[in-house]
PDB file of N, CA and C in Angstrom:
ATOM      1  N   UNK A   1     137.545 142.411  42.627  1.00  0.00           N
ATOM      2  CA  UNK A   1     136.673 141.263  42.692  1.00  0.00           C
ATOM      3  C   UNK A   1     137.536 140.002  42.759  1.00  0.00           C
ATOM      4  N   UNK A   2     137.021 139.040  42.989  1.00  0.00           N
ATOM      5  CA  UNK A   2     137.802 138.011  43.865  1.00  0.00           C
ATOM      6  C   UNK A   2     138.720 138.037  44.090  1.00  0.00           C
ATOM      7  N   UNK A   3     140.308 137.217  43.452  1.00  0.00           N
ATOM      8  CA  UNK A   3     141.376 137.175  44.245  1.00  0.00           C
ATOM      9  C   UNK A   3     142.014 138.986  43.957  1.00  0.00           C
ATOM     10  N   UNK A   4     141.441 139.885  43.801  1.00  0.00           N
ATOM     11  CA  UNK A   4     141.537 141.286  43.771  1.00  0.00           C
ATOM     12  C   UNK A   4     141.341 141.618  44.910  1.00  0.00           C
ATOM     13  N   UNK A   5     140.365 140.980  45.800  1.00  0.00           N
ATOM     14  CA  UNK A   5     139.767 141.330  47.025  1.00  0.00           C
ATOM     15  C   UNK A   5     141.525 141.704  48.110  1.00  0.00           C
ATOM     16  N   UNK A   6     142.341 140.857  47.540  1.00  0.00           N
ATOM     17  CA  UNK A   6     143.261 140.250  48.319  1.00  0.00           C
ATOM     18  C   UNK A   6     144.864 141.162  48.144  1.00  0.00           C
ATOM     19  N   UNK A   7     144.035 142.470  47.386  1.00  0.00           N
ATOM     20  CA  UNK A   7     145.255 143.043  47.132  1.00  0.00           C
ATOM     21  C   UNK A   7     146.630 143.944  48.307  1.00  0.00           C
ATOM     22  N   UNK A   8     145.440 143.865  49.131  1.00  0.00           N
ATOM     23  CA  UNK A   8     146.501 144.754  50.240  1.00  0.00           C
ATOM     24  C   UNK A   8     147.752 143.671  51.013  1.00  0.00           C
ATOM     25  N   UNK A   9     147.394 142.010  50.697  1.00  0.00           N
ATOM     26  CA  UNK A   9     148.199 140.980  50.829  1.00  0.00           C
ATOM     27  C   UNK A   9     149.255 140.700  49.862  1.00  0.00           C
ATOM     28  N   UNK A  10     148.810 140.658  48.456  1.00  0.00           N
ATOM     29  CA  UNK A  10     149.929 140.286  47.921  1.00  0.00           C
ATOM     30  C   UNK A  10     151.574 141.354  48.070  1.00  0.00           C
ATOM     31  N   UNK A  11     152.078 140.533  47.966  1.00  0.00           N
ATOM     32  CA  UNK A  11     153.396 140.781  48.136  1.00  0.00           C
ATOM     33  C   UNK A  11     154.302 141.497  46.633  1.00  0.00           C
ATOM     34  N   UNK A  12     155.096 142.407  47.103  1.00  0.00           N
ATOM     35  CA  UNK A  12     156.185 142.727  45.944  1.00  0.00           C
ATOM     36  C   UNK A  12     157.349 142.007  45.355  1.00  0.00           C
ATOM     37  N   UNK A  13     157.667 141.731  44.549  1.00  0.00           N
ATOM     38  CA  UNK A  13     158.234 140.868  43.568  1.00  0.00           C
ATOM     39  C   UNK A  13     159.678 142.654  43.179  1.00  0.00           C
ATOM     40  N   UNK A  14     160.793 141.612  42.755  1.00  0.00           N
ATOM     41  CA  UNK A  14     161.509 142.329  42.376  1.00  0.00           C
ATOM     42  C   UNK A  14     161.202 142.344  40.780  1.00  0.00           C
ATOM     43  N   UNK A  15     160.342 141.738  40.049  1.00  0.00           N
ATOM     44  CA  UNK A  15     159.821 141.997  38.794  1.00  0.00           C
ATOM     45  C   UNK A  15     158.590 143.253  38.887  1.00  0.00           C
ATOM     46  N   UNK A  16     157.743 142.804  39.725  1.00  0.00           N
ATOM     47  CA  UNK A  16     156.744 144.061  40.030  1.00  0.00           C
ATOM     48  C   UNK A  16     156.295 144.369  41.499  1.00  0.00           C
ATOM     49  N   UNK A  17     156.551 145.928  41.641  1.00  0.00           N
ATOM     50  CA  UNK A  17     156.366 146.658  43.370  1.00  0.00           C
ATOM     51  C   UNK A  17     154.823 147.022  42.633  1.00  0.00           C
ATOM     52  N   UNK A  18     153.696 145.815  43.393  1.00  0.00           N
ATOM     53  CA  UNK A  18     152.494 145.951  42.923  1.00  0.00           C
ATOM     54  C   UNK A  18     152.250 147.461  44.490  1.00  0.00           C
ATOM     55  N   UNK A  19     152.941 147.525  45.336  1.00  0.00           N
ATOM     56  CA  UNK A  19     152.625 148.802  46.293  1.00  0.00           C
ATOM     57  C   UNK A  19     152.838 150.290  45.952  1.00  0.00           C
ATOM     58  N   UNK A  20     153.689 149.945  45.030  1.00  0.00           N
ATOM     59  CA  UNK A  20     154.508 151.158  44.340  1.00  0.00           C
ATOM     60  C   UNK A  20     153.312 151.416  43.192  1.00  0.00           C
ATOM     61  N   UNK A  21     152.763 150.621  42.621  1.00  0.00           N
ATOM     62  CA  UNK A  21     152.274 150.501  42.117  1.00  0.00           C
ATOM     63  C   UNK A  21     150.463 151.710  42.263  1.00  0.00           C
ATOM     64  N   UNK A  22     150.348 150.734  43.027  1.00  0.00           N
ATOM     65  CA  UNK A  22     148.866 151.185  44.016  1.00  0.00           C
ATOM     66  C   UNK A  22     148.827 152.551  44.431  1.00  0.00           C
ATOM     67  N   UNK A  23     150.470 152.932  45.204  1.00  0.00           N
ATOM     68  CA  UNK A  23     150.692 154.200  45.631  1.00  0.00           C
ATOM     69  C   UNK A  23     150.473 155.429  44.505  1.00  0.00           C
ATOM     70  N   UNK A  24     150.949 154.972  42.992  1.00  0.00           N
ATOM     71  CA  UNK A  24     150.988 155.817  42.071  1.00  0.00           C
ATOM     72  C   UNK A  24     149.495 155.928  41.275  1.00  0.00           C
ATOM     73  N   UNK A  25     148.542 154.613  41.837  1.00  0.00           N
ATOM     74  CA  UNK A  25     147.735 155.249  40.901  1.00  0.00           C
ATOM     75  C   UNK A  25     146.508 155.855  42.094  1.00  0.00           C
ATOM     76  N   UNK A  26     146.845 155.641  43.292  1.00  0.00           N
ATOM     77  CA  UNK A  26     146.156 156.495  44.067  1.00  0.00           C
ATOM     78  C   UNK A  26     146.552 158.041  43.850  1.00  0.00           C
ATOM     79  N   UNK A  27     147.823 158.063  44.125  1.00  0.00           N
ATOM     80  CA  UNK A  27     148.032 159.715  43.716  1.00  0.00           C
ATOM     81  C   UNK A  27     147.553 160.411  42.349  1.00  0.00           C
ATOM     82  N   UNK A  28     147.430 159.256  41.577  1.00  0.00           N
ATOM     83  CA  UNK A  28     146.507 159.851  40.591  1.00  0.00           C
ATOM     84  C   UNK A  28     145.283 160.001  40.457  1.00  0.00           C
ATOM     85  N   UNK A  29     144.632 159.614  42.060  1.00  0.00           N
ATOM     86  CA  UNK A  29     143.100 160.265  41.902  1.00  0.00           C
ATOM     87  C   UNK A  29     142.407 158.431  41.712  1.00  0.00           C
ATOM     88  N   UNK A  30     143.271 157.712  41.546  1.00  0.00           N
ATOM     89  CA  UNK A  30     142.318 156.758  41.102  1.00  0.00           C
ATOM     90  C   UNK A  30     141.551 156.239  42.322  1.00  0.00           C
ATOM     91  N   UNK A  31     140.617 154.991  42.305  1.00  0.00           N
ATOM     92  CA  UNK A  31     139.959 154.897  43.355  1.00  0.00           C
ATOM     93  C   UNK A  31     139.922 152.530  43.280  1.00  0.00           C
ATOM     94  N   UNK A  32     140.261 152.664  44.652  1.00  0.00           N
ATOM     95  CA  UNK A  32     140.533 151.025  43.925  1.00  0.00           C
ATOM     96  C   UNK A  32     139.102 150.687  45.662  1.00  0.00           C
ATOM     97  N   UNK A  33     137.879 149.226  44.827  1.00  0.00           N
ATOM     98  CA  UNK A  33     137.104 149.170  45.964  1.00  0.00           C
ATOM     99  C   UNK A  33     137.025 147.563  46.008  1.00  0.00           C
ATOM    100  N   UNK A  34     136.739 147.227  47.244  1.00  0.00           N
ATOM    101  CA  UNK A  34     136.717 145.840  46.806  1.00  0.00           C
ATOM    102  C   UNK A  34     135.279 145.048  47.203  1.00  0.00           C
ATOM    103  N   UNK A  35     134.665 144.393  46.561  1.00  0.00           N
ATOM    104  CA  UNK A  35     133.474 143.727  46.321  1.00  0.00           C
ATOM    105  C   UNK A  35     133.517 142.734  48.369  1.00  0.00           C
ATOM    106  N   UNK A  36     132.517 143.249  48.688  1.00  0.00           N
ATOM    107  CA  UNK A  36     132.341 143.268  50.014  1.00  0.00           C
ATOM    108  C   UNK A  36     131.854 141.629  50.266  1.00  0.00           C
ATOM    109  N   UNK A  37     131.348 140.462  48.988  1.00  0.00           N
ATOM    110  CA  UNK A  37     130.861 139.529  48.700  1.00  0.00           C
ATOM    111  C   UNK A  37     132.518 138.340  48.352  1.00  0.00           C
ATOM    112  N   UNK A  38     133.278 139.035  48.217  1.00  0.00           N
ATOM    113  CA  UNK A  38     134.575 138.536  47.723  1.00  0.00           C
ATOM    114  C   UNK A  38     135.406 138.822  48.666  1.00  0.00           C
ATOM    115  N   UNK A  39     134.987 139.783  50.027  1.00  0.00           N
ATOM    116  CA  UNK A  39     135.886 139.701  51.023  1.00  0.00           C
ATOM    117  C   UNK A  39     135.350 138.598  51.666  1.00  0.00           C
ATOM    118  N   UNK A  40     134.165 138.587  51.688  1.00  0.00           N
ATOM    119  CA  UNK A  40     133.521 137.526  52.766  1.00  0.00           C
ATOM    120  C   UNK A  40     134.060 135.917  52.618  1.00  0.00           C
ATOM    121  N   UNK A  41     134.305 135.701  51.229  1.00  0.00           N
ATOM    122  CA  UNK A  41     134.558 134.473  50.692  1.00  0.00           C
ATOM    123  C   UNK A  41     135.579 134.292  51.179  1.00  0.00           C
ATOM    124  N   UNK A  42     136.446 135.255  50.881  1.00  0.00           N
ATOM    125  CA  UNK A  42     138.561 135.201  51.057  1.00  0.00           C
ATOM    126  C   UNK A  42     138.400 135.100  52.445  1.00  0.00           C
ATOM    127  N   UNK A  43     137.083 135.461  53.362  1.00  0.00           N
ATOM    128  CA  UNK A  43     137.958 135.768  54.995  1.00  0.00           C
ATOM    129  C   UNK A  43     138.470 136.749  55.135  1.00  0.00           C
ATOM    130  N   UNK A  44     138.243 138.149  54.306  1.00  0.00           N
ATOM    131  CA  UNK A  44     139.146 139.128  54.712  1.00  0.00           C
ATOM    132  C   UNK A  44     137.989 140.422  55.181  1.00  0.00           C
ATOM    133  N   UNK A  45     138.471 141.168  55.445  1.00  0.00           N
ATOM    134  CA  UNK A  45     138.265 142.495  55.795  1.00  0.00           C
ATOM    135  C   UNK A  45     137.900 143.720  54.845  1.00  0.00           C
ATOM    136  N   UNK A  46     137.456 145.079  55.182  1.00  0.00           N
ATOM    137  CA  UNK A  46     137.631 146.258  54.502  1.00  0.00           C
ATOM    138  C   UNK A  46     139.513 146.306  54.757  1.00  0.00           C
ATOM    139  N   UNK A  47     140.287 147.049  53.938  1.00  0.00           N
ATOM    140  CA  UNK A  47     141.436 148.171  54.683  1.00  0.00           C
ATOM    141  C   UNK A  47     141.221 149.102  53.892  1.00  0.00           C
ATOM    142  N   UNK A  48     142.382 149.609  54.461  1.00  0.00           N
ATOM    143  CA  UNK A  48     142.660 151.134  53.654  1.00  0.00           C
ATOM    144  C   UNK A  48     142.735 151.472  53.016  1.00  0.00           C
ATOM    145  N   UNK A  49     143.381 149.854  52.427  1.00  0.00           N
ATOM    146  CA  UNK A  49     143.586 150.604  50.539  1.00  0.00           C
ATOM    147  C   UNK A  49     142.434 150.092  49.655  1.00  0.00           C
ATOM    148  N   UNK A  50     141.638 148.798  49.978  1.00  0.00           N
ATOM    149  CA  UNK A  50     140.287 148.731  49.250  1.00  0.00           C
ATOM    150  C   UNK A  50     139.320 148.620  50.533  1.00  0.00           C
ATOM    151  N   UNK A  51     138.684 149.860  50.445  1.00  0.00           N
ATOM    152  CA  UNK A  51     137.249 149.459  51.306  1.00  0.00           C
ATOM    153  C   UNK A  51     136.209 148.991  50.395  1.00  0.00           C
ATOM    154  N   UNK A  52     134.898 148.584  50.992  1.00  0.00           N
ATOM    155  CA  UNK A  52     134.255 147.556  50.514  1.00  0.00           C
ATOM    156  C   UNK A  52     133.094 148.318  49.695  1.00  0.00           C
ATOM    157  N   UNK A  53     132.545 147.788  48.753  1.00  0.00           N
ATOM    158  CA  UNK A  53     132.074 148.341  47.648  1.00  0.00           C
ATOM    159  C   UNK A  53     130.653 147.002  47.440  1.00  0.00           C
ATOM    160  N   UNK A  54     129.561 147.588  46.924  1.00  0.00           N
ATOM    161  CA  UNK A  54     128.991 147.040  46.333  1.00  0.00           C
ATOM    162  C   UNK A  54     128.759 146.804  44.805  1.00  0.00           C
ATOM    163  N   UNK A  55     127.457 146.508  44.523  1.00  0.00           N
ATOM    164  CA  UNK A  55     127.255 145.965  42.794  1.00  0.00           C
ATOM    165  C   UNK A  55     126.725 147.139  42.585  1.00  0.00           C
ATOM    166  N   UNK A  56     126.177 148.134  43.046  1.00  0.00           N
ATOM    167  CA  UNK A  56     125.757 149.181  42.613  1.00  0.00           C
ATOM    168  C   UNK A  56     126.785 150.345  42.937  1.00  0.00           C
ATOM    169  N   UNK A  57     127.550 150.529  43.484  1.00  0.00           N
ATOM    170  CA  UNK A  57     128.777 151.514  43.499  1.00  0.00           C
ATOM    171  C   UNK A  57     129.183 150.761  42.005  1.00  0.00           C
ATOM    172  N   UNK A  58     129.893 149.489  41.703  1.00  0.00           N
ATOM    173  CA  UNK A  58     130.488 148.929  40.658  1.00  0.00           C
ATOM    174  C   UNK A  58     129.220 149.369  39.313  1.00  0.00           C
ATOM    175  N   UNK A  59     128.234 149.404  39.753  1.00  0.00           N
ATOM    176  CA  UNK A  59     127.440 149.873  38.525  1.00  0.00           C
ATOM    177  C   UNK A  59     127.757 150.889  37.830  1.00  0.00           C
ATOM    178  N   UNK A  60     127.479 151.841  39.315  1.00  0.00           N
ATOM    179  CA  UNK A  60     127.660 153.417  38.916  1.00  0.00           C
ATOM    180  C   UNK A  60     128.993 153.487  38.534  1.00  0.00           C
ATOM    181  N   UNK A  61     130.211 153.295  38.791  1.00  0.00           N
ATOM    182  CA  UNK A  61     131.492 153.286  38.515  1.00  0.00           C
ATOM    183  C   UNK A  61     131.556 153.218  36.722  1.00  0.00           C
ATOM    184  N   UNK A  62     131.315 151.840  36.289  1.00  0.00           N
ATOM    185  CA  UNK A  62     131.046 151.460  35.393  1.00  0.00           C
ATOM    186  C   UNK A  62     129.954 152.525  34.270  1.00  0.00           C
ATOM    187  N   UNK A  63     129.068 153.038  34.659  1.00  0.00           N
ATOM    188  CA  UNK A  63     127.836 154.089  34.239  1.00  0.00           C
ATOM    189  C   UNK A  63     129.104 155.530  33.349  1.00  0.00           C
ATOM    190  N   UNK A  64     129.679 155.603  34.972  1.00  0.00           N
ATOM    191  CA  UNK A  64     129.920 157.256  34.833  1.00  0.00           C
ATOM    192  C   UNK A  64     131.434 156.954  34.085  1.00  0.00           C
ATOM    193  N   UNK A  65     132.010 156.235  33.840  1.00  0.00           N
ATOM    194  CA  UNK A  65     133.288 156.329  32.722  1.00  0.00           C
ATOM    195  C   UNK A  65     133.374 155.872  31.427  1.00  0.00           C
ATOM    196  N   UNK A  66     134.185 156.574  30.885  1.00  0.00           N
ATOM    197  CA  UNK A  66     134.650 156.316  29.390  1.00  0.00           C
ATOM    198  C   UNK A  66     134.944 155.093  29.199  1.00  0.00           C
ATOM    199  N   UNK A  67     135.617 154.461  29.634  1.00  0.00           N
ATOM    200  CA  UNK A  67     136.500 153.211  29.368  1.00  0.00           C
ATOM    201  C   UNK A  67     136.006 152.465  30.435  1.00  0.00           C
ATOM    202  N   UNK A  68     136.318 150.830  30.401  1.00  0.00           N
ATOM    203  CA  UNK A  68     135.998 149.726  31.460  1.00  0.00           C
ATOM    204  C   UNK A  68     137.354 149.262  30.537  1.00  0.00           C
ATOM    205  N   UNK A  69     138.185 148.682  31.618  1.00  0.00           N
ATOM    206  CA  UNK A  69     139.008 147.306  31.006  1.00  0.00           C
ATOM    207  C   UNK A  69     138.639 145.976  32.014  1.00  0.00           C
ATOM    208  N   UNK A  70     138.620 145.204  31.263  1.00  0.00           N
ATOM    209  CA  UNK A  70     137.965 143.957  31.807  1.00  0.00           C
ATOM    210  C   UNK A  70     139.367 142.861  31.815  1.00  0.00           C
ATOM    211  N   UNK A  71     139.831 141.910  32.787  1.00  0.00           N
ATOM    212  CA  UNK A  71     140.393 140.876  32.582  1.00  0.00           C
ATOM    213  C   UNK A  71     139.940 139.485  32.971  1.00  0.00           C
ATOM    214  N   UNK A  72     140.317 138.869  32.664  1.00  0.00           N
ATOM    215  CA  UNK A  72     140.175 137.210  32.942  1.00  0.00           C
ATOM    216  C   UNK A  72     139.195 136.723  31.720  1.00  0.00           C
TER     217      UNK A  72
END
């Protein structure tokens, strides 16, 4: 969700490989989506690594797990 929307842009830092990153928690099954209302804003697109998601995928997401971590 918002500047999240923007993750297949940001760049790697020799403090953090946010790709390396992404790569490892995809192989772990995880699932990263991005709010289709927050691409529109940024100007961006679906890709590959977040396709576009609604408030009710984010519902159900939210529904069917143990844990939520929340920031900001």
């Amino acid at each position: 969700m918002n500047e999240g929307s923007e993750l297949d842009t940001i760049p790697d830092s020799k403090d953090f490989d946010i790709s390396a990153r992404v790569t490892e928690f995809k192989e772990l099954k995880g699932e990263i989506y991005a709010c289709g209302t927050c691409l529109k804003v940024h100007g961006k697109e679906e890709s590959k690594i977040c396709p576009i998601s609604t408030m009710s995928d984010l519902l159900k997401m939210v529904e069917g797990s143990d844990k939520v971590l929340v920031f900001g």
